[in-house]
Protein backbone atom coordinates (compact mmCIF):
# COMPACT_ATOMS: atom_id res chain seq x y z
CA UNK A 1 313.02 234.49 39.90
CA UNK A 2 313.45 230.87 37.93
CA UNK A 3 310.26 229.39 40.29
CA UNK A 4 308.42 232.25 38.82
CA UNK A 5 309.34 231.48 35.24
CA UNK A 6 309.83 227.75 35.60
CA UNK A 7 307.87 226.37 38.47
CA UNK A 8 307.32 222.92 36.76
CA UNK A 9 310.31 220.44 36.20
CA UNK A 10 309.07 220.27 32.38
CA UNK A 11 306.06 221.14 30.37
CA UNK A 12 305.09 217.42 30.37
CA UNK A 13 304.54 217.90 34.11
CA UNK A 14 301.33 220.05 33.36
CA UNK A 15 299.78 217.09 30.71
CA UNK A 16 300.36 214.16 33.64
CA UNK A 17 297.97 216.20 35.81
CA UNK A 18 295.85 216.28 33.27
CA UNK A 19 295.55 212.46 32.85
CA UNK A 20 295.05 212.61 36.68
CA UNK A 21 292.55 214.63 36.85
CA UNK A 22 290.74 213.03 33.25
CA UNK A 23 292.45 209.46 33.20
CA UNK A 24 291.36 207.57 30.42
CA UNK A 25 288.00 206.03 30.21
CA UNK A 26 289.19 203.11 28.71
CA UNK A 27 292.59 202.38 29.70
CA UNK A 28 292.71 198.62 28.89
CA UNK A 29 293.12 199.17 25.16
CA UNK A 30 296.34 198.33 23.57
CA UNK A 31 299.21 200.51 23.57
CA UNK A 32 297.67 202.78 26.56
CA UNK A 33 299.10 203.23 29.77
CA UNK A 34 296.44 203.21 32.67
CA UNK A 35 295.99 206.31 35.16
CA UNK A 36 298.75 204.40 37.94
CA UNK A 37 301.28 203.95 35.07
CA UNK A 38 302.00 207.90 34.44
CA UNK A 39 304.25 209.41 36.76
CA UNK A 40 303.00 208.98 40.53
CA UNK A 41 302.98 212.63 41.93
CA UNK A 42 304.39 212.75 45.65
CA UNK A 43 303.39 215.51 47.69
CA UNK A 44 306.48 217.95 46.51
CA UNK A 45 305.68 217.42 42.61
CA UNK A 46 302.11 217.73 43.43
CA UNK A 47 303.29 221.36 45.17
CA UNK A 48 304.87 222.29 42.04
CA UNK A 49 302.09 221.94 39.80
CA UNK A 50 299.97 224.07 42.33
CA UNK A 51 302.53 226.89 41.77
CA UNK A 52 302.12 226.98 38.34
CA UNK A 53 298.83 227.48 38.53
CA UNK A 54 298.70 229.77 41.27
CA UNK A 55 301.27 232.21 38.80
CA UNK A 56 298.63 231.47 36.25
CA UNK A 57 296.07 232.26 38.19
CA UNK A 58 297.44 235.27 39.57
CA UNK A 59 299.02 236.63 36.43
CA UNK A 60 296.75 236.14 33.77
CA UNK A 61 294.64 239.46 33.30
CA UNK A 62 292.39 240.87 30.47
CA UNK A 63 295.14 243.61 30.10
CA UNK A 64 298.05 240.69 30.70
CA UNK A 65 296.36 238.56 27.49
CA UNK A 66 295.54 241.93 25.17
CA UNK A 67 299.38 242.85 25.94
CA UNK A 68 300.50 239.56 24.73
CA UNK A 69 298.36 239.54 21.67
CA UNK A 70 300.19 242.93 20.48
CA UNK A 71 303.57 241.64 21.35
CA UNK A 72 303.08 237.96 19.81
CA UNK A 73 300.88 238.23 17.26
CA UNK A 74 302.81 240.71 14.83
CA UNK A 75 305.37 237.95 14.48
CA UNK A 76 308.67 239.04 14.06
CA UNK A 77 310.63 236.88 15.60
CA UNK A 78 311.78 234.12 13.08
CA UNK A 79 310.26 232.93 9.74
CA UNK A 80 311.04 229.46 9.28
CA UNK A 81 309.64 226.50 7.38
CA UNK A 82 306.95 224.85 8.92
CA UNK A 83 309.41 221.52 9.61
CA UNK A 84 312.28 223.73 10.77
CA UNK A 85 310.02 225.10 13.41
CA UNK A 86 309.24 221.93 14.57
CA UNK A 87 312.97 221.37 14.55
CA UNK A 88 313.36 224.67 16.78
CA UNK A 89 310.52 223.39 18.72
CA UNK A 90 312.90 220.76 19.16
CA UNK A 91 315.26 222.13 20.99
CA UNK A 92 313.04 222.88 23.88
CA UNK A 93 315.10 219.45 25.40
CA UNK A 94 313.08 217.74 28.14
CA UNK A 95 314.94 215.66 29.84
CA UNK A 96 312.39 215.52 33.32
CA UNK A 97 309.94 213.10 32.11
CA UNK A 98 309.61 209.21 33.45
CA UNK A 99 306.75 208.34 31.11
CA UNK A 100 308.88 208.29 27.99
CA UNK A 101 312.30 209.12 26.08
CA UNK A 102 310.57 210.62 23.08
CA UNK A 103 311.69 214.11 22.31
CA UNK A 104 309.00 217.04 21.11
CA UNK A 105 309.18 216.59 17.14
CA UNK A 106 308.36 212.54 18.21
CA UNK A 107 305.81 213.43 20.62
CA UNK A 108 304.03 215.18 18.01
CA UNK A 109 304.08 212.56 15.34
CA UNK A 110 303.05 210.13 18.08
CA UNK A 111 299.55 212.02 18.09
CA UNK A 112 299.46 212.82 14.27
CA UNK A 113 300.07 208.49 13.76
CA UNK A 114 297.75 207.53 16.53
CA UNK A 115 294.99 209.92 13.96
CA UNK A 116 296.12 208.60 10.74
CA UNK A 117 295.51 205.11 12.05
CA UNK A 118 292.08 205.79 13.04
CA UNK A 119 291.40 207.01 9.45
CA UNK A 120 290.68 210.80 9.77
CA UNK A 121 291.22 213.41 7.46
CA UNK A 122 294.71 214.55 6.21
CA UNK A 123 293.73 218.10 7.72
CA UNK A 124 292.98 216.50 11.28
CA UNK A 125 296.47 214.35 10.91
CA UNK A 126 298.23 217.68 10.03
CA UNK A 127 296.28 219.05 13.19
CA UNK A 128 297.62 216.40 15.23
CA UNK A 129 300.93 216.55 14.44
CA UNK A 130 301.08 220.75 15.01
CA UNK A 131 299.01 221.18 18.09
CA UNK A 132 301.90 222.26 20.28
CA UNK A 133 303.75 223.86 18.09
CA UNK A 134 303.14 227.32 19.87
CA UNK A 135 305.40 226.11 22.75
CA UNK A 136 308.30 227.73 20.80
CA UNK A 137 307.09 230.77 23.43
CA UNK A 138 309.22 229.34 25.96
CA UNK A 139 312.44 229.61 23.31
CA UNK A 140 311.01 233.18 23.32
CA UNK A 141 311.72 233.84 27.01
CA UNK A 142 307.71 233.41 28.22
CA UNK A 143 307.03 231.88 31.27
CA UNK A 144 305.83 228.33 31.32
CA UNK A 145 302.54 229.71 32.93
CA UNK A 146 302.00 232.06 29.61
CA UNK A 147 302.93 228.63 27.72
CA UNK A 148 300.79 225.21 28.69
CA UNK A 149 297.71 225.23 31.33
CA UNK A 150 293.77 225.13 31.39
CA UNK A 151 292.99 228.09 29.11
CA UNK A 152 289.65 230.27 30.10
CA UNK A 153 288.35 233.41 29.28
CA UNK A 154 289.81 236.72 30.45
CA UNK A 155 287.49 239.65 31.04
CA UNK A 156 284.60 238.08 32.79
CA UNK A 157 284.14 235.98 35.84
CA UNK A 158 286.10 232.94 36.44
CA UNK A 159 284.63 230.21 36.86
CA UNK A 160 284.87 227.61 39.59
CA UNK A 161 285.27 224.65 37.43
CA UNK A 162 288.71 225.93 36.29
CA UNK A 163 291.27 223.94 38.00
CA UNK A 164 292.70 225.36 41.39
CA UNK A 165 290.19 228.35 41.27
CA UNK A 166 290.78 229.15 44.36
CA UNK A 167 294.49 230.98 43.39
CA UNK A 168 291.69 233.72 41.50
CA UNK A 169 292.10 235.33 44.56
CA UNK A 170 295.26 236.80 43.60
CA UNK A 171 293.80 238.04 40.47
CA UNK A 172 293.61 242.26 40.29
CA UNK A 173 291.24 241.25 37.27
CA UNK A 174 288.55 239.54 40.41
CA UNK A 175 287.85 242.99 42.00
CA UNK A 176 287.84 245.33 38.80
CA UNK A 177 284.10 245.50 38.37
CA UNK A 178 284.71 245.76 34.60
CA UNK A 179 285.81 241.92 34.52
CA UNK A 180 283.95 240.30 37.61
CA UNK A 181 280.58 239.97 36.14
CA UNK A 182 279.32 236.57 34.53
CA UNK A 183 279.48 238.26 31.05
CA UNK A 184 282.50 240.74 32.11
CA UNK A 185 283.55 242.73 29.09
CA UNK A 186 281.15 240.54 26.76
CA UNK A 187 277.51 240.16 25.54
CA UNK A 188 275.37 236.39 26.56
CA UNK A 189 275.99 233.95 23.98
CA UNK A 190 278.40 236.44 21.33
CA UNK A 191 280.26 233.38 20.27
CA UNK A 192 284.09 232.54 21.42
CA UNK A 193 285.30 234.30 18.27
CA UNK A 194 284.64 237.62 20.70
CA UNK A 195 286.16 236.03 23.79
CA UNK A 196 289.89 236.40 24.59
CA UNK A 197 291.49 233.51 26.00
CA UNK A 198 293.82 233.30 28.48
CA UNK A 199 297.87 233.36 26.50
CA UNK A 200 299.24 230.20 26.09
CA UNK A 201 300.14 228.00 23.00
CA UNK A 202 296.85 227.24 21.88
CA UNK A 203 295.88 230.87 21.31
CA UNK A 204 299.43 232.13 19.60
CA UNK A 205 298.92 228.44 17.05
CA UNK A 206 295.55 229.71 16.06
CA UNK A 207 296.88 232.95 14.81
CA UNK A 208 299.35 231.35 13.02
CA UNK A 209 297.28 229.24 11.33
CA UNK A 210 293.83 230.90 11.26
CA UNK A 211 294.07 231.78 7.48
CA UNK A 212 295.51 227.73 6.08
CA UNK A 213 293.43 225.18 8.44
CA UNK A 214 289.89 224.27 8.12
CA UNK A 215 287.86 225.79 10.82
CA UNK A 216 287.40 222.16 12.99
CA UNK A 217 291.33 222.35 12.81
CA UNK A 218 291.36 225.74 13.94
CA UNK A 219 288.86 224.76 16.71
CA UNK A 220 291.08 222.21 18.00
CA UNK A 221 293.93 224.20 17.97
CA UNK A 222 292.58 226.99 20.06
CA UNK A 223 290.55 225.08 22.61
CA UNK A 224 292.17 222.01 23.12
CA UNK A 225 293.38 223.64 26.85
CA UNK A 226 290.06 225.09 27.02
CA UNK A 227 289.12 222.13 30.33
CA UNK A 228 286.29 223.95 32.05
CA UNK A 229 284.21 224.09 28.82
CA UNK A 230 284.97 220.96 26.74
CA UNK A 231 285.12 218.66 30.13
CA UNK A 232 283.27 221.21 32.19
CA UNK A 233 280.51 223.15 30.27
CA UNK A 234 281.54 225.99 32.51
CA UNK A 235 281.08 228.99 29.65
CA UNK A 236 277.99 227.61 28.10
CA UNK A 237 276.73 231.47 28.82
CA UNK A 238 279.24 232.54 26.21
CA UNK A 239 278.91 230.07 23.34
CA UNK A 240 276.89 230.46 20.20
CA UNK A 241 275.17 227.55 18.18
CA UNK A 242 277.98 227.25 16.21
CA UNK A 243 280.66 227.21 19.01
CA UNK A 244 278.64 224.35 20.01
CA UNK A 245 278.76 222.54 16.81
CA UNK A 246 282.31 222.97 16.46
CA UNK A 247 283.28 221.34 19.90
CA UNK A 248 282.25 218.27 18.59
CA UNK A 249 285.43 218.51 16.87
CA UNK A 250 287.47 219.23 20.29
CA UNK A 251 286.20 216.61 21.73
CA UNK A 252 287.03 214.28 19.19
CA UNK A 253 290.85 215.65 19.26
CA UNK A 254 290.87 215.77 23.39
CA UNK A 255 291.77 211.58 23.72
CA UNK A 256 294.84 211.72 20.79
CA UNK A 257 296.31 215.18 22.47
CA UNK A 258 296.16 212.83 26.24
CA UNK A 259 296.48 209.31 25.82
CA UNK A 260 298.56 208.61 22.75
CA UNK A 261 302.09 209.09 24.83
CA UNK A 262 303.87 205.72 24.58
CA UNK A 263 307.18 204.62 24.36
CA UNK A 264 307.51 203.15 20.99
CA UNK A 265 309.13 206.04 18.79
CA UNK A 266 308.20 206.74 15.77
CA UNK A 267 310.88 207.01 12.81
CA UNK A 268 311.04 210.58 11.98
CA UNK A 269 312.95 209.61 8.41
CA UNK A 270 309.97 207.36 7.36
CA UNK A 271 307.67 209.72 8.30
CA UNK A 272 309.09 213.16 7.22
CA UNK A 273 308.05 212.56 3.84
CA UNK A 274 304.68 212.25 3.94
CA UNK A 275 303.94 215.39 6.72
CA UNK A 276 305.91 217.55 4.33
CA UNK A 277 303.55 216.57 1.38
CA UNK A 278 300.94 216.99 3.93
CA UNK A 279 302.28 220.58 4.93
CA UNK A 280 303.14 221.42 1.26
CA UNK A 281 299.08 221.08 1.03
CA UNK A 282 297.33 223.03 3.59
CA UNK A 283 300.79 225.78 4.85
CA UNK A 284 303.35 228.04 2.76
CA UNK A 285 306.06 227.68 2.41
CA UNK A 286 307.43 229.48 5.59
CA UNK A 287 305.66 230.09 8.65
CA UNK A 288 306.05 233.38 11.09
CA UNK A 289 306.87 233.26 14.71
């Protein structure tokens, strides 16, 4: 069924919850939209966004996730430069959203800009602009709820802090004694590296990139979704010193990946230069899918 695929009108929909449910603490700064200026949710878009989750919710198992990992993460579906898979990322057209005409490639250099112009590293600019590159999945056929949402861990408890908890209910994983304990399939404080994450883009990015990027980068990359930990503390149980020291980084990436959406586009001819110099340093040439 399409609502089963598709439940949300784009993938946007999912990131103006999230500035709903985490509006900006300062929205009076320049160039930022306040909480009331993103799309106003009525009670039917507000129904949608509940679906998704409760397909999420349902859907995403421990064997769901290590099922994905074995399909995804040989990658052999396209090799491409890393621009020209921004380009393909392109052509995931959205033409649902109110808060802005940008398209996905301008979206993305939005958030790398908004970094440059705070004076960050190159490697944190670069991380910027690719964050969402994994949402090619959906030109792969995957569900938007295998695509965007709150990421958590698969194969222990979930906690109540993750957004709309209640769908867990759904969840075969809930009753399967194997992944209902607080430390499920796990050991107290192993360290995320040992944790498998709910499927989504953040997870499928990281493996692309997990042998190019600096480990912050790689740490933004893989747990910017992760809400009920960086906003929440929820896995605290699971996290190892240097976990800890490494979400420092998250957090400083969290405000650029939800409040640098504005309407002023950036000029992707200007620009193109300098990320491909900026690529040519830290990727090779071609990138697998």
């Amino acid at each position: 069924m399409i609502s089963e695929i598709a439940p949300l009108a784009s993938l946007d929909q999912w990131e103006d919850d999230l500035l709903l449910r985490y509006p900006e603490p300062d929205a009076a700064q320049p160039g930022h939209k306040a909480k009331e200026d993103y799309r106003n949710y009525d009670a039917p878009e507000r129904d949608t966004v509940r679906e998704f989750y409760r397909l999420n919710h349902t859907y995403q198992t421990y064997d769901f996730v290590r099922e994905k990992e074995r399909e995804f993460l040989s990658f052999n579906k396209k090799e491409l430069p890393v621009w020209g898979a921004m380009e393909f990322l392109n052509t995931l057209v959205d033409d649902s959203d109110p808060d802005t005409d940008l398209d996905q490639l301008q979206h993305l250099l939005q958030t790398a800009e908004a970094i440059r112009a705070d004076g960050h590293p190159d490697w944190f600019i670069l991380t910027g602009f690719l964050h969402d590159m994994g949402k090619v999945l959906c030109l792969f056929g995957e569900p938007q709820w295998a695509v965007v949402g709150d990421t958590f861990p698969v194969g222990c408890q979930h906690s109540d802090k993750i957004v709309y908890s209640e769908y867990f209910v759904n969840n075969p994983d809930s009753y399967d004694e194997r992944y209902n304990t607080k430390y499920g399939v796990y050991e107290p404080n192993c360290g995320l590296r040992n944790v498998h994450m709910s499927w989504g883009h953040d997870e499928y990015l990281y493996q692309i990139m997990k042998d190019y990027m600096p480990e912050p980068a790689l740490y933004m990359m893989r747990y910017h979704s992760f809400y009920s930990q960086h906003r929440e503390e929820a896995y605290n149980h699971l996290m190892d010193e240097h976990d800890h020291e490494m979400f420092k980084w998250v957090n400083k990436f969290n405000p650029y990946d939800l409040y640098s959406k504005s309407p002023k586009p950036p000029v992707v001819s200007e620009l193109k230069p300098y990320y491909q110099e900026l690529i040519a340093k830290y990727l090779p040439a071609t990138v697998r899918l």
